[in-house]
Every structure is written in structure tokens, then in C-alpha cells.
PDB file of N, CA and C in Angstrom:
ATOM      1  N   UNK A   1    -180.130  60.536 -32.881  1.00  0.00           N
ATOM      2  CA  UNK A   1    -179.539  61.535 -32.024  1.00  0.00           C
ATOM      3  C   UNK A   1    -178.411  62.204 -32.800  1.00  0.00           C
ATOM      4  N   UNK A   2    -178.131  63.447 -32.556  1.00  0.00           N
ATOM      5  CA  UNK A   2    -177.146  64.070 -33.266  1.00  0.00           C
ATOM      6  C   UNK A   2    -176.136  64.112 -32.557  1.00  0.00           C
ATOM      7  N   UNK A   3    -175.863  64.157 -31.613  1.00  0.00           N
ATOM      8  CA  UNK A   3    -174.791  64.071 -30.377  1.00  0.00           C
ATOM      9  C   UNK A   3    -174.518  63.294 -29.544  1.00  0.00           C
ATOM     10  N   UNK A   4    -174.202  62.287 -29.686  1.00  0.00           N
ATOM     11  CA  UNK A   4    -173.903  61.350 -29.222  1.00  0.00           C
ATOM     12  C   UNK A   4    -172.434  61.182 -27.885  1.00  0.00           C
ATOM     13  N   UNK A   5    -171.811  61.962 -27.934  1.00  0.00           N
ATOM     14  CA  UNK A   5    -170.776  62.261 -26.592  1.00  0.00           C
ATOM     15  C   UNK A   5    -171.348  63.140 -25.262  1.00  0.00           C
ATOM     16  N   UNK A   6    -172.183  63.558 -25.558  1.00  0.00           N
ATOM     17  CA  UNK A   6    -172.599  64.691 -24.042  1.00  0.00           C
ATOM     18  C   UNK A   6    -173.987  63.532 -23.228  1.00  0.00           C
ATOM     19  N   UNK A   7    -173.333  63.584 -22.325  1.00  0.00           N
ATOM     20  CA  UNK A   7    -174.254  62.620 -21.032  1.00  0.00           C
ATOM     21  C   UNK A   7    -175.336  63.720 -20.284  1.00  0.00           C
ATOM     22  N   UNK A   8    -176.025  63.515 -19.711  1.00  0.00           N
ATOM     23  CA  UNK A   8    -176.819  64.141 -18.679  1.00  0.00           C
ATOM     24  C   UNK A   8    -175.765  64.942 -17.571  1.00  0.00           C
ATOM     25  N   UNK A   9    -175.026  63.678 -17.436  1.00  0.00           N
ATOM     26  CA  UNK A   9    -173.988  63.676 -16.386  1.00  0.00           C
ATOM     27  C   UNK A   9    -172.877  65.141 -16.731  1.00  0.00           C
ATOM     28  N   UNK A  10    -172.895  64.726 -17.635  1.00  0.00           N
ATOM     29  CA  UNK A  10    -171.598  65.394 -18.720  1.00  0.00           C
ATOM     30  C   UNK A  10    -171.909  67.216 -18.435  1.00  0.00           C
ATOM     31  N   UNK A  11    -173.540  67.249 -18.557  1.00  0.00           N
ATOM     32  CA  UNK A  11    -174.227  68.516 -18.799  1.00  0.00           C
ATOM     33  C   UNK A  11    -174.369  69.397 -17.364  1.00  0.00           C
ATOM     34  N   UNK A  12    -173.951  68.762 -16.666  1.00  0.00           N
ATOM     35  CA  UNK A  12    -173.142  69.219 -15.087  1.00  0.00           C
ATOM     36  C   UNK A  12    -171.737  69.602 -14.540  1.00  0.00           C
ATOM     37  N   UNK A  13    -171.370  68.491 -15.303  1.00  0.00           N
ATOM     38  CA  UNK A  13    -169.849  68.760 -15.083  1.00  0.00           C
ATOM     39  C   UNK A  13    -169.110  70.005 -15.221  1.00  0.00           C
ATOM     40  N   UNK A  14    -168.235  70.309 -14.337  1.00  0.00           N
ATOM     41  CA  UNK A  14    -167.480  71.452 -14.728  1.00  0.00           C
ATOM     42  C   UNK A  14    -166.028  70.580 -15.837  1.00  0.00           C
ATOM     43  N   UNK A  15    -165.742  71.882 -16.224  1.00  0.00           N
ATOM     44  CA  UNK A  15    -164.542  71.563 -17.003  1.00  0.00           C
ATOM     45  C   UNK A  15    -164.814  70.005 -18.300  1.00  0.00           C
ATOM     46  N   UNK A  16    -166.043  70.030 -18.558  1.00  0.00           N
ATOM     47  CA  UNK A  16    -166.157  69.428 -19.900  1.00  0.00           C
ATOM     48  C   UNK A  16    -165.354  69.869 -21.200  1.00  0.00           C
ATOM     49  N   UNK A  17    -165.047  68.270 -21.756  1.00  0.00           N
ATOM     50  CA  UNK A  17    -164.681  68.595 -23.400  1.00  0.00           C
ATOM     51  C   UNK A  17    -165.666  69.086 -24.009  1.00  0.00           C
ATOM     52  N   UNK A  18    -166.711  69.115 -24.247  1.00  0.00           N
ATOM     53  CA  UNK A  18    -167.667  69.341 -25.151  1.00  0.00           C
ATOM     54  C   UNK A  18    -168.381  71.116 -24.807  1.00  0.00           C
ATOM     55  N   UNK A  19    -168.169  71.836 -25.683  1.00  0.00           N
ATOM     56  CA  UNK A  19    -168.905  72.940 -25.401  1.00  0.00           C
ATOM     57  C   UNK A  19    -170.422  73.122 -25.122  1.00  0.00           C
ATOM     58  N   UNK A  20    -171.018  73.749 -24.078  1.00  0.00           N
ATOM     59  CA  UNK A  20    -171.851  74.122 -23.349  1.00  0.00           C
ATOM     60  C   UNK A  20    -173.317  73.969 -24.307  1.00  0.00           C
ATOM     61  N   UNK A  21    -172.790  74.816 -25.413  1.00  0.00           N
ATOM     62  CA  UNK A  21    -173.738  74.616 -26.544  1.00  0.00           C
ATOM     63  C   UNK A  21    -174.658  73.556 -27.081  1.00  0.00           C
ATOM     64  N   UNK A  22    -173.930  72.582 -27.607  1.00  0.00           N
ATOM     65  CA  UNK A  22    -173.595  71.451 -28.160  1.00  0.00           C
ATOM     66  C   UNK A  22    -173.952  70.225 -26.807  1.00  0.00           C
ATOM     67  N   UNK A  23    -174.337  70.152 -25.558  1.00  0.00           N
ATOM     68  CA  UNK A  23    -174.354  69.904 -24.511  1.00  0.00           C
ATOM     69  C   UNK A  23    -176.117  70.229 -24.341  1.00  0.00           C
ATOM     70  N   UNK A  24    -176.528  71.499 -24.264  1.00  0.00           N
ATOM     71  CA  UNK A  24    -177.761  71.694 -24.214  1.00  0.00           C
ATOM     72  C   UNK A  24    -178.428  71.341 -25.378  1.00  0.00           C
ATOM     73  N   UNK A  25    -177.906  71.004 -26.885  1.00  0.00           N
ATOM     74  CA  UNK A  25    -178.451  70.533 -27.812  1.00  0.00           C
ATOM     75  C   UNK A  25    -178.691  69.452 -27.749  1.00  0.00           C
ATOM     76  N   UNK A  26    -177.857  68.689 -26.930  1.00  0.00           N
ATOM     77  CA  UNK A  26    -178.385  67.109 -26.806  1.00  0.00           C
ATOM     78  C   UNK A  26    -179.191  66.835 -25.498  1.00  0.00           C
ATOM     79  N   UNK A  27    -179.100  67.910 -25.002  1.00  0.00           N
ATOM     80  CA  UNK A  27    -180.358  67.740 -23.654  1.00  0.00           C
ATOM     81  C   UNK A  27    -181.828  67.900 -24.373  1.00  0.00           C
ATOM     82  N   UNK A  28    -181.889  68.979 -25.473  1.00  0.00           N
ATOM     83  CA  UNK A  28    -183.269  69.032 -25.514  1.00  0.00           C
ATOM     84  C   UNK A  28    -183.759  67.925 -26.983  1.00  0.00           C
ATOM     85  N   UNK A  29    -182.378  67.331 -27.556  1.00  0.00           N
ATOM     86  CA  UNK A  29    -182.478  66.271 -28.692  1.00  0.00           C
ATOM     87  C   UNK A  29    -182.999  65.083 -28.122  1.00  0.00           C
ATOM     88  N   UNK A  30    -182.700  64.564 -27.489  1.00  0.00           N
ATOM     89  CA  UNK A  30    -182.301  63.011 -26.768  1.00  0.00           C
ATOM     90  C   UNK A  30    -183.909  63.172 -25.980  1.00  0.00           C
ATOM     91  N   UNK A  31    -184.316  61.846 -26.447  1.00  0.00           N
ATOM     92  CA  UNK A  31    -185.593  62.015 -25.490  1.00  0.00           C
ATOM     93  C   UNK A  31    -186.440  60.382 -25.303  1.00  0.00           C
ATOM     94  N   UNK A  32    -185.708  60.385 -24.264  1.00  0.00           N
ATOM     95  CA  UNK A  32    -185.853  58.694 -23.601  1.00  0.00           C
ATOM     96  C   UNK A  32    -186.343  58.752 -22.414  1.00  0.00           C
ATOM     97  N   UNK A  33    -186.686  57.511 -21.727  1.00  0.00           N
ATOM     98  CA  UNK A  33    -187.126  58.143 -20.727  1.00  0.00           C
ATOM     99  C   UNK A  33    -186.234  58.420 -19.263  1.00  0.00           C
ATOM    100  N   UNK A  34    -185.285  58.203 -19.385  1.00  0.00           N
ATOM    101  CA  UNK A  34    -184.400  58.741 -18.379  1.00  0.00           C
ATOM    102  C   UNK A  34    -183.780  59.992 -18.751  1.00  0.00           C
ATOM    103  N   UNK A  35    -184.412  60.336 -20.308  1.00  0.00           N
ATOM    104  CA  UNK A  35    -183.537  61.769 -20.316  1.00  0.00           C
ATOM    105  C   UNK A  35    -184.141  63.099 -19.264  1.00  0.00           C
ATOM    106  N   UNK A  36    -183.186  64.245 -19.182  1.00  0.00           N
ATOM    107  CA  UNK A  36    -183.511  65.549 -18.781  1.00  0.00           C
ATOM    108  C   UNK A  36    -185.150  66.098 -19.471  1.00  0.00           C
ATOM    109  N   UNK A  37    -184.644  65.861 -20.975  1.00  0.00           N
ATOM    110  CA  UNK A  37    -185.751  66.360 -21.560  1.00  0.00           C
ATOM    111  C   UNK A  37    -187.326  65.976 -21.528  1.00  0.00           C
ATOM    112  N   UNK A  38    -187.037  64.173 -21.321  1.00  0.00           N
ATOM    113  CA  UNK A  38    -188.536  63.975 -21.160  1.00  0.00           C
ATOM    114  C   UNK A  38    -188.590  64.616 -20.152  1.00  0.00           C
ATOM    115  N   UNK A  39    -188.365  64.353 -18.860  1.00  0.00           N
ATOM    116  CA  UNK A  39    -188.727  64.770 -17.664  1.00  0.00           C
ATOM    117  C   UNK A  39    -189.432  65.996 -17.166  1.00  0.00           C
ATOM    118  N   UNK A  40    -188.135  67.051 -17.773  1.00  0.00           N
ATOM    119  CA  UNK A  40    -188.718  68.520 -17.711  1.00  0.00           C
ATOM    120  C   UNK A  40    -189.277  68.869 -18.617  1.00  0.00           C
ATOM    121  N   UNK A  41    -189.612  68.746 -20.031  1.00  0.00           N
ATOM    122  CA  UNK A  41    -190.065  69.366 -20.789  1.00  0.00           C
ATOM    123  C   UNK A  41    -191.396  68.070 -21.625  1.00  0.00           C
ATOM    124  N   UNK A  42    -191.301  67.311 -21.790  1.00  0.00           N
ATOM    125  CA  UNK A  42    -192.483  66.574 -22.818  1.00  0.00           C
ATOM    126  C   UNK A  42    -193.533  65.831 -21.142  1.00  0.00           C
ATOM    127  N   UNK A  43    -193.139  65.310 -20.329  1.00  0.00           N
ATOM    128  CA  UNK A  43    -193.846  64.898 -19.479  1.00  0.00           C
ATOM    129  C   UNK A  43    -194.881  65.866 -18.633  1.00  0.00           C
ATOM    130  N   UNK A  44    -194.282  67.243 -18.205  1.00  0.00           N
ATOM    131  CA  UNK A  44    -195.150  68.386 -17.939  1.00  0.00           C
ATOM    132  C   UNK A  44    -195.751  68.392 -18.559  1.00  0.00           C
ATOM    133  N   UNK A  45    -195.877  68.667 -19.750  1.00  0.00           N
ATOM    134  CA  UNK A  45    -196.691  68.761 -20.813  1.00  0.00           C
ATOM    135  C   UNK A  45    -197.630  67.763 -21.099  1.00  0.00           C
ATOM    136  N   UNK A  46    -197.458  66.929 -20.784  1.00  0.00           N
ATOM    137  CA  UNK A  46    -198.319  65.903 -21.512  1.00  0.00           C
ATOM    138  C   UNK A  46    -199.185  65.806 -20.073  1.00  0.00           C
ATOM    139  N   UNK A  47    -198.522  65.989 -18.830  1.00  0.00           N
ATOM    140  CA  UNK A  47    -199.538  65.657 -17.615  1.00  0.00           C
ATOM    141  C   UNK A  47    -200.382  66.875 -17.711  1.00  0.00           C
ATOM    142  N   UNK A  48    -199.610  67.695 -18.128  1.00  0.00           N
ATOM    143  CA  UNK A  48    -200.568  68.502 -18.084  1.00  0.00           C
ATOM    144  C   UNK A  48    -201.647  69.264 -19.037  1.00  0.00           C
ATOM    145  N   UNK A  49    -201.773  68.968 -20.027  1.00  0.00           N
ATOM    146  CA  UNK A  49    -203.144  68.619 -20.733  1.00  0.00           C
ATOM    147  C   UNK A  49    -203.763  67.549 -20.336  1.00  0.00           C
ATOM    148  N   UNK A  50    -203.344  66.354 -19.922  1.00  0.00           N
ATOM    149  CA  UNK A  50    -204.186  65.258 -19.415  1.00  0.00           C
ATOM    150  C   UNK A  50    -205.110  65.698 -18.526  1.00  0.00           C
ATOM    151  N   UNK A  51    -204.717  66.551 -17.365  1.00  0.00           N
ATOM    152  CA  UNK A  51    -205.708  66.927 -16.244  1.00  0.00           C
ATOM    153  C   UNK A  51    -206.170  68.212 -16.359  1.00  0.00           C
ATOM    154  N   UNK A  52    -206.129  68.991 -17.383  1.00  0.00           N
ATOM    155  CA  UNK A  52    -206.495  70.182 -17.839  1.00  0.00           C
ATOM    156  C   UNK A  52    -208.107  69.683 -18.507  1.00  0.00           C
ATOM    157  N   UNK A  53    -207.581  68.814 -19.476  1.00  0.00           N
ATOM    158  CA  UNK A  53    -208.891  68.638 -20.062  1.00  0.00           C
ATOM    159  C   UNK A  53    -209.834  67.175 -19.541  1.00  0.00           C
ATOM    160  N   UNK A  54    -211.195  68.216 -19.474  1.00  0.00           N
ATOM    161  CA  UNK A  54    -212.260  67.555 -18.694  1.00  0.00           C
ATOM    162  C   UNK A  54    -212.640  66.326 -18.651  1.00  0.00           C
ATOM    163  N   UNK A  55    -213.150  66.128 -20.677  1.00  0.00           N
ATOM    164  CA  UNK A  55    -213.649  64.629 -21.070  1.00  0.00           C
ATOM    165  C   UNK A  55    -212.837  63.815 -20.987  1.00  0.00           C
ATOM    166  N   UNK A  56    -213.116  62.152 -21.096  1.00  0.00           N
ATOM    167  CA  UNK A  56    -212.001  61.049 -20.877  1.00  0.00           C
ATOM    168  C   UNK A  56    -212.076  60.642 -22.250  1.00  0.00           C
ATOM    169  N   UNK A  57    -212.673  61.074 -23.330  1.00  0.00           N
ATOM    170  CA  UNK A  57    -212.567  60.959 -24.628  1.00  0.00           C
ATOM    171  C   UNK A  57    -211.626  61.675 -25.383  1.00  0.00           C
ATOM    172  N   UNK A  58    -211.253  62.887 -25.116  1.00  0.00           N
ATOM    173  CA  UNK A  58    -210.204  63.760 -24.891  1.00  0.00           C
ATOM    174  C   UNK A  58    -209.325  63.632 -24.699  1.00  0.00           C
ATOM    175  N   UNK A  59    -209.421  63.256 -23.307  1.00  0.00           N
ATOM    176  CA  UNK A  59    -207.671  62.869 -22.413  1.00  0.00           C
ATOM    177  C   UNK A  59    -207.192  61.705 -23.176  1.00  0.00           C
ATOM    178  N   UNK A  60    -208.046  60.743 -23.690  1.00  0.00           N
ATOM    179  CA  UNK A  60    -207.444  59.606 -24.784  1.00  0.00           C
ATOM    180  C   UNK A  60    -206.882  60.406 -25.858  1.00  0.00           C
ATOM    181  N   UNK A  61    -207.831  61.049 -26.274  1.00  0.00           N
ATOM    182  CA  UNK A  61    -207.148  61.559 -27.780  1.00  0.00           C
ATOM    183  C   UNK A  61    -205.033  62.313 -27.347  1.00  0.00           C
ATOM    184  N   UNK A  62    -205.512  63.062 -26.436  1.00  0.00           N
ATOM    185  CA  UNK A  62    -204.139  63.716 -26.042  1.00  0.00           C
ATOM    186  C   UNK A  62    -202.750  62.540 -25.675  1.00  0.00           C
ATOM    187  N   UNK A  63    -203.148  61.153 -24.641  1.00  0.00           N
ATOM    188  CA  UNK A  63    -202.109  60.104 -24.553  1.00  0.00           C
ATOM    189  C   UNK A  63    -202.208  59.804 -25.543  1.00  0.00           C
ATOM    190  N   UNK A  64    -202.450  59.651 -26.892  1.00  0.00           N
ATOM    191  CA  UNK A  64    -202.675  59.114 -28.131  1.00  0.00           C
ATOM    192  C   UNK A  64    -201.362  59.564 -29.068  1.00  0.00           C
ATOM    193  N   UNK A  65    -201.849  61.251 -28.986  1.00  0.00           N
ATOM    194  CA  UNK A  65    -201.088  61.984 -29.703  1.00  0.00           C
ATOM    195  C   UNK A  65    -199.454  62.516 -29.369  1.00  0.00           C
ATOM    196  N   UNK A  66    -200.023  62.125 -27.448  1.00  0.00           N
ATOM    197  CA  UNK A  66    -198.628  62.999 -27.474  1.00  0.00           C
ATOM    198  C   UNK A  66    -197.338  61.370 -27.207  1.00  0.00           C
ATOM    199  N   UNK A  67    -198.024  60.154 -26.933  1.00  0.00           N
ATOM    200  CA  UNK A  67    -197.405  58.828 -27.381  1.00  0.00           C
ATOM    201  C   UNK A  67    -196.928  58.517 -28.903  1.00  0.00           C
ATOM    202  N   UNK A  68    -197.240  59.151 -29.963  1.00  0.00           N
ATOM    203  CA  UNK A  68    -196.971  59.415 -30.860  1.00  0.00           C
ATOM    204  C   UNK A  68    -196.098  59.989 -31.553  1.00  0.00           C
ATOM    205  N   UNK A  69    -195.889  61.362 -30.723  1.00  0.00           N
ATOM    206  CA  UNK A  69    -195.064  62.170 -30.820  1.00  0.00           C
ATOM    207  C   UNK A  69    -194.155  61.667 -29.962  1.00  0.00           C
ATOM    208  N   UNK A  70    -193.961  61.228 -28.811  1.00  0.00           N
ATOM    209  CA  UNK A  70    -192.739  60.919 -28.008  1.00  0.00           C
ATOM    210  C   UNK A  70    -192.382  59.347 -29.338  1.00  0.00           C
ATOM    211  N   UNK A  71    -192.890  58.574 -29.339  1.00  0.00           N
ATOM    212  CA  UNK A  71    -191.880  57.492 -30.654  1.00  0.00           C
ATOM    213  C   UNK A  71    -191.638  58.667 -31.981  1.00  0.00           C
ATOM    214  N   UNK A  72    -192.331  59.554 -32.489  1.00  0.00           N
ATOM    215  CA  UNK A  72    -191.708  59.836 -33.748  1.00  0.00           C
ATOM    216  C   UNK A  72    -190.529  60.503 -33.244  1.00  0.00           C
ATOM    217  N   UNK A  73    -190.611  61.572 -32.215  1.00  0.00           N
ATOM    218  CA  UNK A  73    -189.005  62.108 -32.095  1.00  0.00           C
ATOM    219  C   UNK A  73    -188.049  61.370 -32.109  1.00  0.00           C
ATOM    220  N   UNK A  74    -188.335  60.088 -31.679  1.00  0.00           N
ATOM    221  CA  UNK A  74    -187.017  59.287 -31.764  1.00  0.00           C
ATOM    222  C   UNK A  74    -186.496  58.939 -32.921  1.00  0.00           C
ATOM    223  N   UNK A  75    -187.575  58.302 -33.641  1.00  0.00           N
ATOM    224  CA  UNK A  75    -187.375  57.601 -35.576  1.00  0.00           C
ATOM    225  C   UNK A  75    -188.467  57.900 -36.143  1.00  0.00           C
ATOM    226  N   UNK A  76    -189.026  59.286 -36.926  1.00  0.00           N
ATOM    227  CA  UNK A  76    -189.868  59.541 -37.417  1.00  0.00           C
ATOM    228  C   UNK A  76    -190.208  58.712 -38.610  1.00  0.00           C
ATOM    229  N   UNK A  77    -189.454  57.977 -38.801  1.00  0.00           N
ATOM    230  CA  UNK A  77    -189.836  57.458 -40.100  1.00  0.00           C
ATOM    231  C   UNK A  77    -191.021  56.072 -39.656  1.00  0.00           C
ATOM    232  N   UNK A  78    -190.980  55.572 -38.850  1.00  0.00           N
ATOM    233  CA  UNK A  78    -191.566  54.562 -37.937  1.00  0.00           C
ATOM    234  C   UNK A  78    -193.135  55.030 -38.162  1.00  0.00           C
ATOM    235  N   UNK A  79    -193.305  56.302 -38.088  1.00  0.00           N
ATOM    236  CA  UNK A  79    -194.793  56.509 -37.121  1.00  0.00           C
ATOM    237  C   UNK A  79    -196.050  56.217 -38.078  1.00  0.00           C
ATOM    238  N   UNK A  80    -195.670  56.191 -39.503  1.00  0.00           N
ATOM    239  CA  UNK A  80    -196.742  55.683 -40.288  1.00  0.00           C
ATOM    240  C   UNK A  80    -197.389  54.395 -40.488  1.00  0.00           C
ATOM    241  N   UNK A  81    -195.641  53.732 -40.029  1.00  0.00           N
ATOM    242  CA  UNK A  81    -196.060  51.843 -39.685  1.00  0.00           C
ATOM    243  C   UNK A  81    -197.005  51.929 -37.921  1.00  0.00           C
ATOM    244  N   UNK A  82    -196.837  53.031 -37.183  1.00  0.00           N
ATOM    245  CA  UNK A  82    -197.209  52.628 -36.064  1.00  0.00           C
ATOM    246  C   UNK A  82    -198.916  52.994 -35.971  1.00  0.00           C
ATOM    247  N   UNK A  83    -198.800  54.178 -37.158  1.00  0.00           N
ATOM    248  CA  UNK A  83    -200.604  54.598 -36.908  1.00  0.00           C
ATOM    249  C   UNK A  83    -201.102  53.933 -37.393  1.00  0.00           C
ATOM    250  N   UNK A  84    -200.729  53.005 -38.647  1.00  0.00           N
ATOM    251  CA  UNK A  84    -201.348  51.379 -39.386  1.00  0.00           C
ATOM    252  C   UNK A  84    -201.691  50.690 -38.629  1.00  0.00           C
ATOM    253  N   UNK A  85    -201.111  50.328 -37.521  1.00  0.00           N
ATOM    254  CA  UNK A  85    -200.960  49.318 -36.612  1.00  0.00           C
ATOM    255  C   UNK A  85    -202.126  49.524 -35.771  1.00  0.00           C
ATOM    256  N   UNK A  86    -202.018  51.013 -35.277  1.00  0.00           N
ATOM    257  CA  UNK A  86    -203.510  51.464 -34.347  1.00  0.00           C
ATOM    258  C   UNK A  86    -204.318  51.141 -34.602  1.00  0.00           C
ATOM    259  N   UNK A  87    -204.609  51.677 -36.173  1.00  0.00           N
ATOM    260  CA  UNK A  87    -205.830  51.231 -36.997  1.00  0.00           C
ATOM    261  C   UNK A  87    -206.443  49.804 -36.973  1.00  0.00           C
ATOM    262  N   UNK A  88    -205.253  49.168 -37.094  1.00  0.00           N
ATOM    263  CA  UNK A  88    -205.677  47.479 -37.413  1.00  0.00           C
ATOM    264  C   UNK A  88    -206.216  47.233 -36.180  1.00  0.00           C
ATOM    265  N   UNK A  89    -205.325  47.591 -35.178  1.00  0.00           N
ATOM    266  CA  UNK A  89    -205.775  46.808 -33.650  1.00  0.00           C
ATOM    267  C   UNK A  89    -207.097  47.392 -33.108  1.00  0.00           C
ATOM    268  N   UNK A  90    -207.371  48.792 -33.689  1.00  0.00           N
ATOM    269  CA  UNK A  90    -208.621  49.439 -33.163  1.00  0.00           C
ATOM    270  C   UNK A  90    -209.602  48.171 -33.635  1.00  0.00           C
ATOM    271  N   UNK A  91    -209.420  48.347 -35.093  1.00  0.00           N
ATOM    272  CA  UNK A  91    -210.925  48.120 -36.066  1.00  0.00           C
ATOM    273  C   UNK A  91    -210.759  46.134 -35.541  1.00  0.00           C
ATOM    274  N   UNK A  92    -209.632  45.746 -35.269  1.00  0.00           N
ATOM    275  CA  UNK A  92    -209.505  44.218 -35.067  1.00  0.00           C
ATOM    276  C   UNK A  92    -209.941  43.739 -34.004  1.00  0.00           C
ATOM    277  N   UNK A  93    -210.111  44.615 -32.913  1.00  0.00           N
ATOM    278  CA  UNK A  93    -210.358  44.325 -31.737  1.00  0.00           C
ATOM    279  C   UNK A  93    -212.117  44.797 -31.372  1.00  0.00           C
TER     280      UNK A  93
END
């Protein structure tokens, strides 16, 4: 996270220390699951290709990718140990 002082909470408040700016940068940075951002912005999204598209071979591929993408935003460096891991457990199982 790059900003680490601005709360959800914070991003309401009137009369904050932190400029407005710098405030919405960590709304759309921060992405956990109690944040603003999953909520409004990566979860729409993801529900909604899920029920957009028809096949259930599909809709896997999409929770796949966009589970992927929600851990790399956090620590991108992670996601190459995590698609190894897929692999193993696919082909292991």
C-alpha cells in the first residue's frame, strides 16, 4: 500500500489531515476485502462477467483470473509462486 494514514472512515470525514487527493488514492490502492474499492469497483466486475458469460467452463476461467488478479494487486511478486501451485494441485489432483 502506498498510503498508509487515510481510513475508509477518514475518506468521509470532514475536516481531514490528509488531502482529498491522496485519500482517493488509497481508496482505489487498498484492496481487501472490507475495502471501498473491492466492493465498488473489482467485485461488480467480477460478478459481473460471472453471470454475463454463459459456459461454466468460462465462468471458471474468469473466478480464476480475476482471483488472481485480486492476490497480485496486493503482492505481485507472489503470483508466480501461486500459478505453480495451481498447476501442481491441478495436475496432482
Amino acid at each position: 500500500m502506498l498510503f498508509t494514514g487515510a481510513t475508509a472512515g477518514s475518506f468521509l470525514r470532514r475536516g481531514s489531515a490528509y488531502p482529498s487527493s491522496i485519500i482517493l488514492l488509497n481508496w482505489v490502492i487498498a484492496l481487501v476485502f472490507s475495502s471501498l474499492s473491492f466492493l465498488y469497483l473489482f467485485l461488480p466486475v467480477c460478478l459481473l462477467l460471472y453471470f454475463i458469460i454463459p459456459k461454466i467452463a468460462y465462468k471458471n476461467a474468469v473466478l480464476l483470473v480475476m482471483s488472481l488478479l485480486f492476490y497480485a494487486w496486493g503482492e505481485p511478486k507472489w503470483i508466480i509462486v501461486m500459478l505453480l501451485m495451481a498447476f501442481v494441485d491441478y495436475f496432482a489432483g
